[in-house]
Protein backbone atom coordinates (compact mmCIF):
# COMPACT_ATOMS: atom_id res chain seq x y z
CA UNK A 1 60.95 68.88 85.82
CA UNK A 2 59.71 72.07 85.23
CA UNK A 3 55.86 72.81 84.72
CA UNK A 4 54.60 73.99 81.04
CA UNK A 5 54.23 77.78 81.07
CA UNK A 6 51.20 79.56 79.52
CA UNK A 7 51.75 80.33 75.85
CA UNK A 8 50.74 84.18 75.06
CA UNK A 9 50.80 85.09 70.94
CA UNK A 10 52.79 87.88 71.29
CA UNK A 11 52.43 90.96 68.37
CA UNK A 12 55.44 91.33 67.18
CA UNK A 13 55.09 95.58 67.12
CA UNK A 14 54.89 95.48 70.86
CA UNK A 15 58.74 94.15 71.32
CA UNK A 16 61.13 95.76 72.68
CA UNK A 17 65.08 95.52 73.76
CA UNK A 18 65.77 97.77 76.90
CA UNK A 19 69.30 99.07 77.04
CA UNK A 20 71.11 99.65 80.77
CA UNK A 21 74.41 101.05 80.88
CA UNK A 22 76.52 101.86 84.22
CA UNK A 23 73.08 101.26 85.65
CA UNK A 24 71.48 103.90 84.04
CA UNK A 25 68.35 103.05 81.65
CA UNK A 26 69.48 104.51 78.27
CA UNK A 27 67.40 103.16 75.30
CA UNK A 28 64.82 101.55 74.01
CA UNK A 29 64.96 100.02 70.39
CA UNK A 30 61.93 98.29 68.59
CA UNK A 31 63.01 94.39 68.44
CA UNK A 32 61.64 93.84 65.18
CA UNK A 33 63.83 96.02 62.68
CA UNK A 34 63.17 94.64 59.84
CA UNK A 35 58.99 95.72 60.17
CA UNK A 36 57.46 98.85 59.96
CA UNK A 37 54.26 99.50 62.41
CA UNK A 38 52.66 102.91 61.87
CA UNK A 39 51.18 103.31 65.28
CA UNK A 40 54.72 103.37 66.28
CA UNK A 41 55.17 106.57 64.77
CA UNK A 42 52.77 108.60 66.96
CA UNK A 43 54.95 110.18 69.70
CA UNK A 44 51.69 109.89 72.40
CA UNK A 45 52.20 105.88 71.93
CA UNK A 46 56.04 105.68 71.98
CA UNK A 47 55.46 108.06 75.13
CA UNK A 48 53.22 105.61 77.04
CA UNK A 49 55.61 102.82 75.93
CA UNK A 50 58.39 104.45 77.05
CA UNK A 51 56.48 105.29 80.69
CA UNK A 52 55.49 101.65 80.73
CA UNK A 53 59.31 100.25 80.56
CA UNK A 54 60.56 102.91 82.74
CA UNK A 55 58.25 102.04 85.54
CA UNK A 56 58.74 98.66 85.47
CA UNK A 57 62.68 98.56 85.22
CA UNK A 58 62.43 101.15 88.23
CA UNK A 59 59.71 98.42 90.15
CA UNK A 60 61.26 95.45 89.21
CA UNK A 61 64.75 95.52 87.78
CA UNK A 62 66.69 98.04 89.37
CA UNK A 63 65.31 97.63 92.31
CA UNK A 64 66.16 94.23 92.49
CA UNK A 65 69.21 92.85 94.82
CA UNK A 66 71.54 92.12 92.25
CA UNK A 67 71.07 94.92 90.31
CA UNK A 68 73.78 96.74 92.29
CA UNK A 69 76.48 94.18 90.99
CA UNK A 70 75.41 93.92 87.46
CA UNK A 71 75.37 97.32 86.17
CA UNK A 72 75.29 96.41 82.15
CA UNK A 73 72.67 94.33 80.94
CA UNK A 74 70.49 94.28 77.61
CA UNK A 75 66.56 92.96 78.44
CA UNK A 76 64.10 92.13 76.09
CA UNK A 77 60.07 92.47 77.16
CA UNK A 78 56.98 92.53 75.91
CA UNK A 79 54.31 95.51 76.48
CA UNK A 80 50.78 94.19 76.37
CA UNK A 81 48.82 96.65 73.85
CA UNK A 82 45.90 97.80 75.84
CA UNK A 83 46.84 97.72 79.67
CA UNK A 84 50.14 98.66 78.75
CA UNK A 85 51.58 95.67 81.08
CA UNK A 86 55.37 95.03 80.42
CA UNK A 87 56.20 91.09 80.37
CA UNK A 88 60.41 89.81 80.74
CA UNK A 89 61.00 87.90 77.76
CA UNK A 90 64.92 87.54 77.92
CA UNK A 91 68.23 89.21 79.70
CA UNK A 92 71.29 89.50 77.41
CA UNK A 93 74.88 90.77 77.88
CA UNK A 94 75.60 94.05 76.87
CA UNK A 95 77.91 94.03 73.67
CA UNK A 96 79.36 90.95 72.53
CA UNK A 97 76.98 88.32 70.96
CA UNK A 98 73.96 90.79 72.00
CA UNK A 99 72.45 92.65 68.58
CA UNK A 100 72.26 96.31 69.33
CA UNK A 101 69.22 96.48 67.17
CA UNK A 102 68.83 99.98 65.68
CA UNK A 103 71.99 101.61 67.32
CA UNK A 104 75.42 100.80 67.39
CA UNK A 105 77.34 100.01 70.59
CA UNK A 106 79.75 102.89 69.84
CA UNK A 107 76.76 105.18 69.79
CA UNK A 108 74.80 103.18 73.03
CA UNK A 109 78.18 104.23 74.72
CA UNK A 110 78.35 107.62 74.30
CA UNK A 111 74.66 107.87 75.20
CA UNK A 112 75.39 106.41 78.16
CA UNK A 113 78.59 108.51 78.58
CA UNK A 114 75.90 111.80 77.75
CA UNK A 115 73.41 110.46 80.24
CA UNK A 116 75.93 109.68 83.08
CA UNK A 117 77.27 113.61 82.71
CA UNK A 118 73.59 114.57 82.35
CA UNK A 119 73.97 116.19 79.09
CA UNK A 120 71.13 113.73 76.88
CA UNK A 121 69.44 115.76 74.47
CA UNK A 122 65.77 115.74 74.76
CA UNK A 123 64.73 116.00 71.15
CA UNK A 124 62.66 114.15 68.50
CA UNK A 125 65.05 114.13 65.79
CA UNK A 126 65.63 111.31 63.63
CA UNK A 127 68.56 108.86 63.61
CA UNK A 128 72.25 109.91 62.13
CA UNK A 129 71.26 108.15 59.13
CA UNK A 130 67.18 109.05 58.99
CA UNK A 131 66.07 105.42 59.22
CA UNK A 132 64.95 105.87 62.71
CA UNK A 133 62.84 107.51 64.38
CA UNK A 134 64.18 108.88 68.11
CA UNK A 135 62.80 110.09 70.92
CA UNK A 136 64.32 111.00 73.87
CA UNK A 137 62.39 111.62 76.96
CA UNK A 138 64.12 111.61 80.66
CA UNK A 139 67.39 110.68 78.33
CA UNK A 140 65.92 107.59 77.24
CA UNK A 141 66.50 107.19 73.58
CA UNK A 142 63.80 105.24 71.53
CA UNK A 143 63.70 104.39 68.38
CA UNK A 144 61.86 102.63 65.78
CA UNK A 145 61.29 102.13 62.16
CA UNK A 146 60.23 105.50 61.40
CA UNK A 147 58.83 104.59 57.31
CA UNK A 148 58.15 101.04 55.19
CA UNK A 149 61.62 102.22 53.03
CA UNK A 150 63.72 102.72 55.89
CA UNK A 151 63.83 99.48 56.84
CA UNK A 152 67.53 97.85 57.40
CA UNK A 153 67.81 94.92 55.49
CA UNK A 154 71.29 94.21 56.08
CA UNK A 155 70.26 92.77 59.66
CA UNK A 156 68.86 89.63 57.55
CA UNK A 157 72.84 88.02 57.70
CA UNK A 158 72.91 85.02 56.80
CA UNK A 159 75.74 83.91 58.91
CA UNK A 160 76.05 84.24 62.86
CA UNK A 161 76.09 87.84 64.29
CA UNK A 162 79.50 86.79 66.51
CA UNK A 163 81.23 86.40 62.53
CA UNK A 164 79.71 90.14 61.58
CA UNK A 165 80.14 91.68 64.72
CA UNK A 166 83.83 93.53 64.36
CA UNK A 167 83.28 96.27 66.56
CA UNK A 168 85.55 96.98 69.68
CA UNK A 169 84.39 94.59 72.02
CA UNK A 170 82.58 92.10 70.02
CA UNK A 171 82.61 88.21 70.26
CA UNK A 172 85.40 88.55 67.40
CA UNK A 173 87.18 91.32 69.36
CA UNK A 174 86.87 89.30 72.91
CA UNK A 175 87.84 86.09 71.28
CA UNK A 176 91.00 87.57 69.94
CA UNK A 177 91.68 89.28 72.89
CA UNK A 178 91.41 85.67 74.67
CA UNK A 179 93.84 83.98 71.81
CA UNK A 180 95.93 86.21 72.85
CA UNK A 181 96.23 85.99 76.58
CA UNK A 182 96.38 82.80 75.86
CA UNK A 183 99.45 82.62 73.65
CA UNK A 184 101.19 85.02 76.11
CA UNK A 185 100.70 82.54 78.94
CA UNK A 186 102.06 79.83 77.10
């Protein structure tokens, strides 16, 4: 039996999903994409953010024993508003089942791909389509809802994300991929 854990309100505008690719930290999306938080918008806050996460994934994630054998991983915290504190929430796999929020994995590849080479662009452009704001500092890309009308509301599905997810990869790609193994072993 486990004990009760302390409940904490969390504000939603202080979520975020961490994105680690061939080890590498590579981006930082705001977890709620379907709200738009002004404060966000300020690059001085996004920059302490961004320091936050960094220093903690460098204290407590990467340094950690089994970081060495799990190289991809998604994780979700929580960044307290005034101390800046970062709280775990979740781990997820990276692709599959795993929303990739405000990027794409095709793009969250070749950011990694970029970062590996050490060719990220350090800009503050938006994203390819202008809903999102980016920011990339140390090659971290983050982004958020930059404006109220840029929100995406096609992330409201309505059905499970493994049945919308058709991207190389995805549960519908992996679980084809299995069908198939599994018809050639037969």
């Amino acid at each position: 039996v486990h004990p009760p854990r302390e409940w904490f309100d969390l504000n939603p505008s202080m979520e975020f999903r961490c994105f680690v690719r061939k080890g590498l930290f590579i981006a930082i999306s705001q977890r709620h994409v379907n709200d738009f938080f002004e404060f966000l918008v300020d690059e001085a806050v996004r920059e302490s953010i961004e320091f936050a996460l960094e220093t903690f994934w460098h204290a407590h994630i990467e340094s950690s024993d089994w970081h060495a054998e799990m190289q991809d991983y998604v994780f979700d915290v929580y960044v307290t508003p005034k101390t800046k504190k970062v709280k775990l929430v979740d781990f997820n796999v990276w692709g599959g089942t795993t929303l990739p929020l405000l990027f794409d994995w095709q793009e969250l590849e070749e950011l990694a791909t970029r970062i590996a080479a050490g060719v990220a662009d350090v800009d503050d452009d938006e994203g390819d389509d202008g809903d999102d704001c980016c920011c990339s500092i140390d090659g971290i890309e983050f982004r958020i809802v930059n404006q109220q009308e840029h929100i995406r509301p096609g992330l409201q599905l309505g059905v499970p994300f493994d049945l919308y997810d058709t991207t190389p990869g995805g549960a519908i790609a992996e679980f084809l991929q299995e069908q198939k193994r599994k018809q050639d072993q037969a």
